[in-house]
C-alpha atoms as a PDB file:
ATOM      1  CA  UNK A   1     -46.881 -30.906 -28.116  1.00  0.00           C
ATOM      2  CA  UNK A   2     -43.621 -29.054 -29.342  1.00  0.00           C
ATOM      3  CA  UNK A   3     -44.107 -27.200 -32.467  1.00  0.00           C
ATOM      4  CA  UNK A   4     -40.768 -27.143 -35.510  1.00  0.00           C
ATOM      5  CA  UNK A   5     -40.090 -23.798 -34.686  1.00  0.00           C
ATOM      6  CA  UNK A   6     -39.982 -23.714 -31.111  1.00  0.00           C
ATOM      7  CA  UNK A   7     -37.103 -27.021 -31.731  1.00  0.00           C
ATOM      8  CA  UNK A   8     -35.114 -24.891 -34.210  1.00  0.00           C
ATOM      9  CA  UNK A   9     -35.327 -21.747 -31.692  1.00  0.00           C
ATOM     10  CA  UNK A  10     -34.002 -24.170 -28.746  1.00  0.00           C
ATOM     11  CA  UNK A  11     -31.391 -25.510 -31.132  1.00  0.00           C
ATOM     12  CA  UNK A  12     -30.213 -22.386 -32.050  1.00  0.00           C
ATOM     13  CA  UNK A  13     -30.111 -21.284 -28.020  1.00  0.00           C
ATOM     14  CA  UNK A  14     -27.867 -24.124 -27.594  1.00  0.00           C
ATOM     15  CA  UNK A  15     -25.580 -23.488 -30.666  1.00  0.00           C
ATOM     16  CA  UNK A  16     -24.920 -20.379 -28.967  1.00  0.00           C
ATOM     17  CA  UNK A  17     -24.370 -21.549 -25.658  1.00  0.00           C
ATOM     18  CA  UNK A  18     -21.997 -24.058 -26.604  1.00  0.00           C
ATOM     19  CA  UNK A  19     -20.131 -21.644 -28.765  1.00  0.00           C
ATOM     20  CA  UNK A  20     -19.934 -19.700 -25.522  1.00  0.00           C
ATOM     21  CA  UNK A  21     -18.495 -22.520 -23.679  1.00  0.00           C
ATOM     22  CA  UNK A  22     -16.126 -23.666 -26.276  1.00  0.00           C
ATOM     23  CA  UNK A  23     -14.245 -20.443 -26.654  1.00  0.00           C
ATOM     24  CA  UNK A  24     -10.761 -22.044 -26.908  1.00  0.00           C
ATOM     25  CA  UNK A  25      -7.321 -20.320 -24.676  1.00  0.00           C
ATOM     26  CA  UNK A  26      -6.356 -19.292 -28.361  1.00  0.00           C
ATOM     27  CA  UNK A  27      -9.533 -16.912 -28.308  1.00  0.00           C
ATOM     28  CA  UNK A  28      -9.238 -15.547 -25.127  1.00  0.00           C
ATOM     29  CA  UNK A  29      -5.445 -14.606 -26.717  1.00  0.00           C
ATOM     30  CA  UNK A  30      -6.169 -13.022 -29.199  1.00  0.00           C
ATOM     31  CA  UNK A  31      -8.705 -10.922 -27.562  1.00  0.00           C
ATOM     32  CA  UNK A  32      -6.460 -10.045 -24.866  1.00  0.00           C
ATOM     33  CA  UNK A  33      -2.666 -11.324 -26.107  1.00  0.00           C
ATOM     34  CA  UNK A  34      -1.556  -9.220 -22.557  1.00  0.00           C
ATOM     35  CA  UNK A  35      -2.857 -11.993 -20.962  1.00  0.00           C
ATOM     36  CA  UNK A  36      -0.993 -15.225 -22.753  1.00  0.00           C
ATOM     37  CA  UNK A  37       2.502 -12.913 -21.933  1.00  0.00           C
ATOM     38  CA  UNK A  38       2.428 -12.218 -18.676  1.00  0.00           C
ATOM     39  CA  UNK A  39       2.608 -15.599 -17.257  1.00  0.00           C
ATOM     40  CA  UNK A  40       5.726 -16.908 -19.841  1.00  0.00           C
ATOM     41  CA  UNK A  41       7.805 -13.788 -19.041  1.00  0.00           C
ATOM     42  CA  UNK A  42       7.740 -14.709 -15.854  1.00  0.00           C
ATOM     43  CA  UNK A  43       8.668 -18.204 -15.921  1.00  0.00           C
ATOM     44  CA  UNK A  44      11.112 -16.189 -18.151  1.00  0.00           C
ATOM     45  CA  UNK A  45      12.458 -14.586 -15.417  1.00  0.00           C
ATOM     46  CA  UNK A  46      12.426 -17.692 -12.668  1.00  0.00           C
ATOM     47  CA  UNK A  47      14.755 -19.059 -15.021  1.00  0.00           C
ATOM     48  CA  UNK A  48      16.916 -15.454 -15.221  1.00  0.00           C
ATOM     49  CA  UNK A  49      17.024 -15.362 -11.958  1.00  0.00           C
ATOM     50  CA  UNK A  50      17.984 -19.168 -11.510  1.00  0.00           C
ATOM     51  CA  UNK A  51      21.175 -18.305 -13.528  1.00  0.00           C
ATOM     52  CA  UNK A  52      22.104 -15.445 -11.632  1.00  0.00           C
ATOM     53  CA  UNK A  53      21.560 -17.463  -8.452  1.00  0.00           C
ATOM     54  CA  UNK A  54      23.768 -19.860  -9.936  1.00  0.00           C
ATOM     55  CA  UNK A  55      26.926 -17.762 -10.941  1.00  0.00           C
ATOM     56  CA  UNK A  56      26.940 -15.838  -7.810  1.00  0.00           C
ATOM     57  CA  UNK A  57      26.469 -12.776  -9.386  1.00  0.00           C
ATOM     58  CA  UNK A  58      24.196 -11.407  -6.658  1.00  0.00           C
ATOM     59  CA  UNK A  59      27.262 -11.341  -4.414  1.00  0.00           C
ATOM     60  CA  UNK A  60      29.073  -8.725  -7.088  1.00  0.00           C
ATOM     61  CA  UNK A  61      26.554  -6.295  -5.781  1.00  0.00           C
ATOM     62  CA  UNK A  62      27.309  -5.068  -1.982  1.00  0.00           C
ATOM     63  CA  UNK A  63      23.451  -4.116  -1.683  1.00  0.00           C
ATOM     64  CA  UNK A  64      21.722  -7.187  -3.061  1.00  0.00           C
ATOM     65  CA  UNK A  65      24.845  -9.870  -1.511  1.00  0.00           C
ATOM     66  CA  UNK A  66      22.369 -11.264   1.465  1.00  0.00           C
ATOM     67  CA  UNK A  67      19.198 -11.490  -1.284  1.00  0.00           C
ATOM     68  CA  UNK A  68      18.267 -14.957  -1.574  1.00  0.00           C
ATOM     69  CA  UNK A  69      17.134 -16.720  -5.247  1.00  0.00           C
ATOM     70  CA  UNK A  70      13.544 -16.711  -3.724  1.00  0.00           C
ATOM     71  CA  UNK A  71      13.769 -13.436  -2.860  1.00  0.00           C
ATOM     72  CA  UNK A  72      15.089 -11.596  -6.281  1.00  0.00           C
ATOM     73  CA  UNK A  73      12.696 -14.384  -8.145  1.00  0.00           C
ATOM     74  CA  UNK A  74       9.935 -12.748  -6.020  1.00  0.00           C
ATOM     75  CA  UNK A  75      10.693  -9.119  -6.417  1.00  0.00           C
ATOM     76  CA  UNK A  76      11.185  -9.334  -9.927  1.00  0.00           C
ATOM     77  CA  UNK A  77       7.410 -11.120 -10.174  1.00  0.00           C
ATOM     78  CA  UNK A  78       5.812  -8.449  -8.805  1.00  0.00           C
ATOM     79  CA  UNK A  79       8.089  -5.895 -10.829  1.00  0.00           C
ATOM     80  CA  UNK A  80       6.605  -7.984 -14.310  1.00  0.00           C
ATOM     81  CA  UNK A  81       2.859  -7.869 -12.597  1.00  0.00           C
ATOM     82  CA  UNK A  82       2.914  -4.181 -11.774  1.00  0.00           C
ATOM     83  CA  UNK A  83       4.263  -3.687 -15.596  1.00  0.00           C
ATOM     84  CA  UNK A  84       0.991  -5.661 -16.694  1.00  0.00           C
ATOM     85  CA  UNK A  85      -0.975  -3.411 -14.242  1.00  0.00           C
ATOM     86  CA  UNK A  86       0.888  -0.406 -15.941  1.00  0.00           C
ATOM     87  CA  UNK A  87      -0.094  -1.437 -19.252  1.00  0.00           C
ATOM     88  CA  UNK A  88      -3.804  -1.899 -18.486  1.00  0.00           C
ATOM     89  CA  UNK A  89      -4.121   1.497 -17.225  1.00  0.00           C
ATOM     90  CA  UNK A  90      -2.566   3.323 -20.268  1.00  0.00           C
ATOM     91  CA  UNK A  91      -3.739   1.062 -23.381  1.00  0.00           C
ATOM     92  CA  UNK A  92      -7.713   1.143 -23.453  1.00  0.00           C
ATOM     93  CA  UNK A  93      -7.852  -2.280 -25.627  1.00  0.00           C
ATOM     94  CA  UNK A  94      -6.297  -3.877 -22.890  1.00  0.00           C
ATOM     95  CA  UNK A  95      -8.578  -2.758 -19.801  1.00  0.00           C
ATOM     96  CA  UNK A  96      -9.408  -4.363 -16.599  1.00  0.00           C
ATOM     97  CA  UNK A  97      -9.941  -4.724 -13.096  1.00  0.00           C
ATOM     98  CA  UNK A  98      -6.227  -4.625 -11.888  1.00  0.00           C
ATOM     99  CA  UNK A  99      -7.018  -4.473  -8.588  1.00  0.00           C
ATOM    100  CA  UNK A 100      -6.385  -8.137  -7.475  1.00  0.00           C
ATOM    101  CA  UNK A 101      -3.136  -7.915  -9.391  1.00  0.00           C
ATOM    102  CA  UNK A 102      -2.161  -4.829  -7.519  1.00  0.00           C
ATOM    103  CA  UNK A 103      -2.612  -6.823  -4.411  1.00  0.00           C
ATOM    104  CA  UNK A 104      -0.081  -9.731  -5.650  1.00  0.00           C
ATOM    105  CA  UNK A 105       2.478  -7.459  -7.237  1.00  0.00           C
ATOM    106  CA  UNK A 106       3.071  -5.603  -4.194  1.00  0.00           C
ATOM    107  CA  UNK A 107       2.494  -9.160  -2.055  1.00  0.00           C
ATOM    108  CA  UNK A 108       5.210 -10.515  -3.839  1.00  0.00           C
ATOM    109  CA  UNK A 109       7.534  -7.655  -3.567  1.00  0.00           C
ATOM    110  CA  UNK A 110       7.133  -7.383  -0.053  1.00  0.00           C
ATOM    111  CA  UNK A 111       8.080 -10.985   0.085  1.00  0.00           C
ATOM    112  CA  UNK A 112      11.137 -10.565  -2.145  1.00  0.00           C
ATOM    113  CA  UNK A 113      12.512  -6.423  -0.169  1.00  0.00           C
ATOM    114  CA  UNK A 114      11.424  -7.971   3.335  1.00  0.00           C
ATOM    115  CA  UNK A 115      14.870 -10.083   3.508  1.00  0.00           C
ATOM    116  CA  UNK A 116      16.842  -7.147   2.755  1.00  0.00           C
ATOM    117  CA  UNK A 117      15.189  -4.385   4.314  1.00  0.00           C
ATOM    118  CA  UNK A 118      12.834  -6.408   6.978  1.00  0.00           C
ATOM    119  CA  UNK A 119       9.159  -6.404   7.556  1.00  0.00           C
ATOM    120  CA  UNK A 120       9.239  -3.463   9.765  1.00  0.00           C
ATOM    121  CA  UNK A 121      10.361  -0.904   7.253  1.00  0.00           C
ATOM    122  CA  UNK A 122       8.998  -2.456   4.357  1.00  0.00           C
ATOM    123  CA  UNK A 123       5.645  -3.366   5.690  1.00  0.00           C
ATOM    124  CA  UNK A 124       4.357  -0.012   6.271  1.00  0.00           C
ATOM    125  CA  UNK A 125       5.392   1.042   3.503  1.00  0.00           C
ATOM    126  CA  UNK A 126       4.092  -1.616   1.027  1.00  0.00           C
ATOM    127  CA  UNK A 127       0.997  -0.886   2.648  1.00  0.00           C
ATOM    128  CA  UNK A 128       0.904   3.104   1.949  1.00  0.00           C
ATOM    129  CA  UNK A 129       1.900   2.684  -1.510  1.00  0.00           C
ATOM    130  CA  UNK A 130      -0.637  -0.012  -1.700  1.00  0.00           C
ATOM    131  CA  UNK A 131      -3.719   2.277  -0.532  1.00  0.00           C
ATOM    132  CA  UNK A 132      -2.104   5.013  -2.758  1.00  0.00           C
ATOM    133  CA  UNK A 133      -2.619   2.919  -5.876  1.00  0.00           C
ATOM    134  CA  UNK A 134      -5.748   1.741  -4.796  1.00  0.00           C
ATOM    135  CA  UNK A 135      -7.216   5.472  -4.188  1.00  0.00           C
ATOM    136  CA  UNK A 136      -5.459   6.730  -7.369  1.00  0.00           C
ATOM    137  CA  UNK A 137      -7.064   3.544  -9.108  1.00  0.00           C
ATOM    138  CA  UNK A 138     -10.988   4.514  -7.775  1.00  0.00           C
ATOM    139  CA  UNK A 139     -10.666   7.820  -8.551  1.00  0.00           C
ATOM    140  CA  UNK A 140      -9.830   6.842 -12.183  1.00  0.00           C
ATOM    141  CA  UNK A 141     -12.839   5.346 -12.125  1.00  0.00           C
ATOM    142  CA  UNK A 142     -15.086   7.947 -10.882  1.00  0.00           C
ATOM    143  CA  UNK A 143     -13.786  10.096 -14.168  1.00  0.00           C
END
């Protein structure tokens, strides 16, 4: 036997619960608009860097000539994700885990610098500035 209360207290549970669940992309932007940017800037900048690709204007610059339109698309990607990375560290409202992001920026630049420079020099070094910001990141924390 189920008393009227216990029924209003399990409705109420589910109210919430669904609310929960519901929470619309529009939400989730408004609490963290950073989020809802980062992803349109850079189809933003696959279509810069289409154009550029497209009027040769890579070849105007001696040092970027033999970059490909993956590569500068790639480098640039990471450039945008280690601005969002930048921007989580210095505006509190914004805060969290960059980690993983850290990780994809520098994956991607890696990516985009290896065809230029080659895996050999930029490898290592990808990989010291990527334990750099991942100490300097910790340490944060620990304050």
């Amino acid at each position: 036997m189920t008393y009227p209360e216990d029924e209003k207290a399990l409705e109420k549970q589910q109210e919430k619960t669904e609310e929960k669940q519901d929470e619309s992309w529009q939400e989730k932007t408004r609490r963290d608009p950073l989020a809802g940017i980062i992803w349109p800037v850079i189809l933003i900048w696959l279509g810069v860097a289409m154009m550029i690709d497209r009027f040769g204007l890579l070849a105007s610059i001696p040092v970027l000539a033999d970059l490909s339109f993956w590569a500068l698309f790639s480098f640039g990607a990471g450039v945008i994700l280690l601005g969002e990375v930048v921007v989580r560290l210095l505006v509190p409202e914004y805060r969290q885990p960059v980690g993983g992001t850290i990780f994809f920026a520098v994956l991607l630049m890696a990516s985009g610098i290896s065809q230029t420079v080659g895996w050999s020099v930029f490898g290592p070094i990808a990989l010291i500035g990527l334990g750099l910001i991942l100490l300097a990141s910790s340490l944060m924390r620990n304050r």
